[in-house]
Protein backbone atom coordinates (compact mmCIF):
# COMPACT_ATOMS: atom_id res chain seq x y z
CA UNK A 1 205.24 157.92 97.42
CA UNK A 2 206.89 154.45 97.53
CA UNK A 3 204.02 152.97 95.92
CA UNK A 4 204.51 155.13 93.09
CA UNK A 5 207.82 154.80 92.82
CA UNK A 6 207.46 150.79 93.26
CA UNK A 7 205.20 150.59 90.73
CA UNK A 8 207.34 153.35 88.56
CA UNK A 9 209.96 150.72 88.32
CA UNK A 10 207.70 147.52 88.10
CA UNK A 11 206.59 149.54 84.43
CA UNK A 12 209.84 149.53 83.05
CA UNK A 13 210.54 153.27 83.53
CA UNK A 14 213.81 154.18 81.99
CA UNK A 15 216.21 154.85 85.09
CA UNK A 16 218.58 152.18 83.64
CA UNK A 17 219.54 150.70 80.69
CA UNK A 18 218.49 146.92 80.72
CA UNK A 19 217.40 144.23 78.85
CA UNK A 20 215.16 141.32 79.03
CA UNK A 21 214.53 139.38 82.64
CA UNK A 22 216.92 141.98 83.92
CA UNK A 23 214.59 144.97 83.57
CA UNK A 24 212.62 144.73 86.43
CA UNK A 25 216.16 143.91 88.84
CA UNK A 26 217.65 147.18 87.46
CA UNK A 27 215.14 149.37 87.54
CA UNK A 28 215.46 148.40 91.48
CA UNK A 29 218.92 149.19 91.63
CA UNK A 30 218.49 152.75 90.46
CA UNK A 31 217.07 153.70 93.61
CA UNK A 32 219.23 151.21 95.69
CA UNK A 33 222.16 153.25 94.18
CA UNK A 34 221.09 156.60 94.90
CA UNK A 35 220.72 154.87 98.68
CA UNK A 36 224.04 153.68 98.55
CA UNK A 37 226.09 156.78 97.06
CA UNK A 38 224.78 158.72 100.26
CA UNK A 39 226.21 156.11 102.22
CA UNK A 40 229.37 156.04 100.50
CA UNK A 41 229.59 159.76 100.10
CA UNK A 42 231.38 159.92 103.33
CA UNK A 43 233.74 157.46 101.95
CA UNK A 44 232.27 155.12 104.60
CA UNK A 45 228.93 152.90 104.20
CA UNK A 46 228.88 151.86 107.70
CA UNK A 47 226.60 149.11 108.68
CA UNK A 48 223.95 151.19 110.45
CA UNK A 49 223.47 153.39 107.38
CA UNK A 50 223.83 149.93 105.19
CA UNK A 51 220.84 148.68 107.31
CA UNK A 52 218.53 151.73 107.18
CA UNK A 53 219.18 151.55 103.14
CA UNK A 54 218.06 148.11 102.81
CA UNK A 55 215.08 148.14 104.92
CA UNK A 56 213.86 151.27 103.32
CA UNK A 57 214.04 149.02 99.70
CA UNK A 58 212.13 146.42 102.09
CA UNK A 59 209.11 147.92 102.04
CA UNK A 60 209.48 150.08 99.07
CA UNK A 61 209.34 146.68 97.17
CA UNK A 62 207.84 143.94 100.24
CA UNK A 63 211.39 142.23 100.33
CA UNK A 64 212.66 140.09 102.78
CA UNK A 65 215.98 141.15 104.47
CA UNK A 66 217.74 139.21 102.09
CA UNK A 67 216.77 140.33 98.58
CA UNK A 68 217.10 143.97 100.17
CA UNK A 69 220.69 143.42 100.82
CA UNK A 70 221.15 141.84 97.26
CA UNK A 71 219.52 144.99 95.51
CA UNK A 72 222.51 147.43 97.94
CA UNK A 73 225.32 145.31 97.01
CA UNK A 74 223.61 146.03 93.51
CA UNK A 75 223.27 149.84 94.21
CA UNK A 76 226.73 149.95 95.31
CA UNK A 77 228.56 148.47 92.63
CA UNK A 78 226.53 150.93 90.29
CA UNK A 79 227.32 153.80 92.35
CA UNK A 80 231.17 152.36 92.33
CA UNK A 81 231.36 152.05 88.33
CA UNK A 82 230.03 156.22 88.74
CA UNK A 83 226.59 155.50 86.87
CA UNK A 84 225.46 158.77 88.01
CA UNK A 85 222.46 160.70 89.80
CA UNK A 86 221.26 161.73 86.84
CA UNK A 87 220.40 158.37 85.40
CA UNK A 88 218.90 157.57 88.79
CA UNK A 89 216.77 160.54 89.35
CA UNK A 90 215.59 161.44 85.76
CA UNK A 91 212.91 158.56 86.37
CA UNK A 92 212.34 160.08 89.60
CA UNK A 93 211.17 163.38 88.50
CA UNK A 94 209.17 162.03 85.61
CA UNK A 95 206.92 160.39 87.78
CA UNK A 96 206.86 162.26 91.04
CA UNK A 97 206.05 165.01 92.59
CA UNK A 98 207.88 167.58 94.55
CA UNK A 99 206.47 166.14 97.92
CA UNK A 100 207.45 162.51 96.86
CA UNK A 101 210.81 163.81 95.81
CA UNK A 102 211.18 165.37 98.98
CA UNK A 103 210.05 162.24 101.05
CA UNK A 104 212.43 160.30 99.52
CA UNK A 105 215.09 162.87 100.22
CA UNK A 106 214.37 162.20 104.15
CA UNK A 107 214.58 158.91 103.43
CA UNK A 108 218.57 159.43 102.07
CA UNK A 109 219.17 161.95 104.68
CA UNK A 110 218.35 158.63 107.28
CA UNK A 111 220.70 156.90 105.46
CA UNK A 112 223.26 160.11 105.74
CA UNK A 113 223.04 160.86 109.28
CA UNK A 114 222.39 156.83 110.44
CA UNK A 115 226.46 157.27 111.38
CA UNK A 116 225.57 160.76 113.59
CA UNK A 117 227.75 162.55 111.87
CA UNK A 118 227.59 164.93 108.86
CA UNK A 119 230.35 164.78 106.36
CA UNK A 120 231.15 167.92 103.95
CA UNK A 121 230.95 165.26 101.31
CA UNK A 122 227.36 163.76 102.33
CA UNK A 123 226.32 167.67 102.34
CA UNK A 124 227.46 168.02 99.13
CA UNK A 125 226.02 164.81 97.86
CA UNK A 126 222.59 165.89 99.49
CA UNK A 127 222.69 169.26 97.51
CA UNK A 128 223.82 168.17 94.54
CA UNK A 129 220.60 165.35 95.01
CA UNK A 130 218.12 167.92 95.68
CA UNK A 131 218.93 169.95 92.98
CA UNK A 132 218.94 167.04 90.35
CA UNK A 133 215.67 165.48 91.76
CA UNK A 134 214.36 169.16 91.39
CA UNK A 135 213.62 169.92 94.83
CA UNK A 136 213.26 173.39 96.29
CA UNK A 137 215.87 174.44 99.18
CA UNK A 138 213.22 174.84 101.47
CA UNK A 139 211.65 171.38 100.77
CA UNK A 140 214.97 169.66 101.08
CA UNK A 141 215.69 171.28 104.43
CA UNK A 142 212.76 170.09 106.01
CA UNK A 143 213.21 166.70 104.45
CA UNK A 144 216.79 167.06 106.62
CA UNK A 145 214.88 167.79 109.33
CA UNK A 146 212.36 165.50 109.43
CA UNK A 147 215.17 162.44 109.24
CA UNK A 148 216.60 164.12 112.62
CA UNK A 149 213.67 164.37 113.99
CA UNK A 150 212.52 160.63 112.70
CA UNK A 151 209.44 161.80 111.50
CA UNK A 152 207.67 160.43 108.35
């Protein structure tokens, strides 16, 4: 699934609006924002779940620890100036299927529960990210599961 979706964005997919030498950077921070609005849905992007964000843009792109970090502060800001999911995850469903929708769901749901906790507003954000990445109930509860199990 992350080869898709790295190669999804490397085409110049619209998830966001860009221009120019910029394309390629901003089409990266659509899915860095969708990372970092789970982390912030909380109202608390603690460094554990900041860490699990950026290495999972590691090796969905091959970045070093550096440029990963770049592309959340990137995320965040987007997800701060309230983009929205649905700019983020209309690319998303265009090119994926259900199973790589739901993969990357456990993926956010590491980011989620990284703190051990589970926040009425990070359940909230999950649903409300399942349903707009059109994911079935079912799917998105095992993709929950799977990310407390820490299985792939």
């Amino acid at each position: 699934m992350w080869t898709k979706l790295k190669d999804m964005f490397a085409a110049g997919q619209p998830a966001v609006a860009s221009s120019g030498a910029d394309d390629a950077k901003a089409q990266h921070a659509a899915a860095a924002a969708l990372l970092a609005e789970a982390g912030l849905a909380d109202g608390d992007f603690d460094p554990t779940e900041r860490h699990l964000a950026a290495a999972a843009l590691a090796r969905v792109y091959d970045l070093d620890a550096a440029a990963a970090e770049s592309l959340i502060v990137e995320g965040e800001r987007a997800a701060a100036a309230a983009l929205g999911q649905p700019r983020f995850t209309r690319a998303l469903v265009d090119a994926t299927t259900v199973k790589e929708r739901a993969d990357f769901l456990t993926e956010v749901w590491r980011v989620v529960l990284a703190d051990g906790k589970r926040d009425p507003q990070e359940d909230v954000y999950m649903r409300r990210l399942a349903g707009l990445l059109h994911v079935p109930d079912r799917e998105s509860g095992l993709a929950r599961r799977r990310a407390e199990q820490g299985d792939d």
